[in-house]
Protein backbone atom coordinates (compact mmCIF):
# COMPACT_ATOMS: atom_id res chain seq x y z
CA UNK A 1 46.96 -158.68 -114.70
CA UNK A 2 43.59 -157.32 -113.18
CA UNK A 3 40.42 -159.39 -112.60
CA UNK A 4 38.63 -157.68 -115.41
CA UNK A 5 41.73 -158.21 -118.00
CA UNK A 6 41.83 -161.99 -117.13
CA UNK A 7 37.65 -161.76 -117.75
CA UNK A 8 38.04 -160.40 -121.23
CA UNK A 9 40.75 -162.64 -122.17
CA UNK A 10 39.00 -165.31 -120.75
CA UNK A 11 35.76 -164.55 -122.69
CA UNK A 12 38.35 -164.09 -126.41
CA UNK A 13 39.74 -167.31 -125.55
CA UNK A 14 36.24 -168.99 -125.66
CA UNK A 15 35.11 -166.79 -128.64
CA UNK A 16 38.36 -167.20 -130.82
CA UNK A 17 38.72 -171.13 -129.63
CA UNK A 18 37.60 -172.29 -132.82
CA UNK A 19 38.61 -169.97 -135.31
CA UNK A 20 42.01 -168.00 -135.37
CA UNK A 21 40.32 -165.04 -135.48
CA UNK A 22 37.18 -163.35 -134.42
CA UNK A 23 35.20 -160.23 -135.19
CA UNK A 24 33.79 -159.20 -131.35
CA UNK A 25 32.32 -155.83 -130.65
CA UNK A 26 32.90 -154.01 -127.12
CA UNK A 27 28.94 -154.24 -126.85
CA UNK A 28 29.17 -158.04 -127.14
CA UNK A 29 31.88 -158.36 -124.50
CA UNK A 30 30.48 -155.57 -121.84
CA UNK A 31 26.79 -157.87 -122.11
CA UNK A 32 29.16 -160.94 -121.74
CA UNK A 33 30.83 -159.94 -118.42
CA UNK A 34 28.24 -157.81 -116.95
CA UNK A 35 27.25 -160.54 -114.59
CA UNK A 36 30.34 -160.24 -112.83
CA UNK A 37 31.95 -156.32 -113.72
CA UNK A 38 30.21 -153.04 -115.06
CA UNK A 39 32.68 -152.02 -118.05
CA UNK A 40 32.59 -149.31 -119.95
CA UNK A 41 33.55 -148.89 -123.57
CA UNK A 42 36.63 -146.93 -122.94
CA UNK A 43 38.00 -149.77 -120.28
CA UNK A 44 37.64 -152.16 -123.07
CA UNK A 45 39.39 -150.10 -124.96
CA UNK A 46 41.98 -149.88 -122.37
CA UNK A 47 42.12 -153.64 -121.50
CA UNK A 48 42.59 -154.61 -125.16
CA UNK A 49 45.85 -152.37 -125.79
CA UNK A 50 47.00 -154.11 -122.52
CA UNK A 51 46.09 -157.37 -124.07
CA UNK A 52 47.94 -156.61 -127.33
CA UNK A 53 50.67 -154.98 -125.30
CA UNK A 54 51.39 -157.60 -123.04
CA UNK A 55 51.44 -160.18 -126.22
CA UNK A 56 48.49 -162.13 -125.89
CA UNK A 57 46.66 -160.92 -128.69
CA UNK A 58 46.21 -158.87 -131.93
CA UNK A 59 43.35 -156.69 -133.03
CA UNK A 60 42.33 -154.16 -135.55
CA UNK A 61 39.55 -151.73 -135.11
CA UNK A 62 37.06 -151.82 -137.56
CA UNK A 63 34.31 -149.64 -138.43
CA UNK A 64 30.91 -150.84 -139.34
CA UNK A 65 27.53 -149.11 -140.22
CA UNK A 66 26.45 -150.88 -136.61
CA UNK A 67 29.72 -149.31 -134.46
CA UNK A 68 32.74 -150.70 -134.19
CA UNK A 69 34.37 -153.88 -134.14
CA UNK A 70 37.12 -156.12 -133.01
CA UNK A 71 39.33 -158.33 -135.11
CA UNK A 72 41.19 -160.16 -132.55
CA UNK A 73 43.64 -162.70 -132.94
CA UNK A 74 45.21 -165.08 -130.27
CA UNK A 75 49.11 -165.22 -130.21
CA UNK A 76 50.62 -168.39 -129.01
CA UNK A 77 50.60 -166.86 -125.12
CA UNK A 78 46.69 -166.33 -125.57
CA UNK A 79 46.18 -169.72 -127.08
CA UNK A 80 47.76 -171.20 -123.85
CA UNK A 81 46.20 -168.70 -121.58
CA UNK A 82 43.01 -170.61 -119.69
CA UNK A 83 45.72 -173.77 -119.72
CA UNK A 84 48.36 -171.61 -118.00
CA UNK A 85 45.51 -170.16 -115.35
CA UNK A 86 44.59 -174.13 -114.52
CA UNK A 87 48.00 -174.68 -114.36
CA UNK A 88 49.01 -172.07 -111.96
CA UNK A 89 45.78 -173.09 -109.55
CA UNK A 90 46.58 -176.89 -109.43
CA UNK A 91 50.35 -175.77 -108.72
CA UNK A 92 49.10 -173.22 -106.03
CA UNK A 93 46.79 -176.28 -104.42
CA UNK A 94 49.35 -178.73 -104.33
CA UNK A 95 51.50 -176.39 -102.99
CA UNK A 96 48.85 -176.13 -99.93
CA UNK A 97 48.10 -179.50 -99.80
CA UNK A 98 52.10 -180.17 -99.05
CA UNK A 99 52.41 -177.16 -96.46
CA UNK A 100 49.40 -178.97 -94.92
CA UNK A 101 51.55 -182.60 -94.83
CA UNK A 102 54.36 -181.01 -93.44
CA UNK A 103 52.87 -179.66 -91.21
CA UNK A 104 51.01 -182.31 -89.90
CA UNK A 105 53.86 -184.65 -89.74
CA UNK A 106 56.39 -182.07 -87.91
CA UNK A 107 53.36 -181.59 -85.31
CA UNK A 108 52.76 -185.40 -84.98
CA UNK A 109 56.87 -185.66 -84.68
CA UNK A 110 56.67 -183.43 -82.32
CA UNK A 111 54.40 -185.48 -79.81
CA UNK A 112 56.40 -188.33 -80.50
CA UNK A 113 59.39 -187.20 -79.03
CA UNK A 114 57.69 -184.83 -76.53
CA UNK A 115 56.38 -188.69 -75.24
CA UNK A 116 59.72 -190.05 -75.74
CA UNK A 117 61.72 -187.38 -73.86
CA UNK A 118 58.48 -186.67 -70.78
């Protein structure tokens, strides 16, 4: 998943929190994330089939008098996404912090019987 996919499902997950599902247009999610990216309205287009393809969410296209709209709906994986991203960083830290133990306890093993054995 690219940065910009995890950005727009990031941004539906915060829209569609309360209800089960939202009506978003592309304009609305390109002024949302143009801090960060520059997106087009075609790579929204894009990212959303990915979205839907890769099960996170559903969506209809639907025409309006003002352009065109977004009737997305979280599936179960994009209900648990943002909890599955914190998830995945805490296990990635503590995986760190316990290469950083180890390592720190072979090293001061090390001396230990480097003094022992000198």
């Amino acid at each position: 998943m690219t940065k910009k996919e995890k950005m727009v499902m990031t941004y539906l997950c915060e829209k569609c929190q309360q209800k089960r599902t939202y009506l978003v247009s592309p304009q609305e999610i390109t002024q949302a994330l143009s801090k960060k990216f520059v997106l087009s309205i075609e790579e929204i287009d894009e990212i959303m089939v990915t979205l839907a393809n890769e099960n996170l969410i559903e969506f209809v296209v639907s025409d309006s008098k003002k352009g065109y709209f977004y009737c997305v709906n979280l599936k179960k994986n994009g209900q648990s996404f943002v909890y599955d991203i914190k998830k995945n960083r805490r296990v990635f830290g503590l995986l760190i912090l316990r290469s950083i133990f180890l390592a720190t306890v072979s090293f001061v093993f090390g001396l230990i019987l480097k003094a022992i054995f000198s």
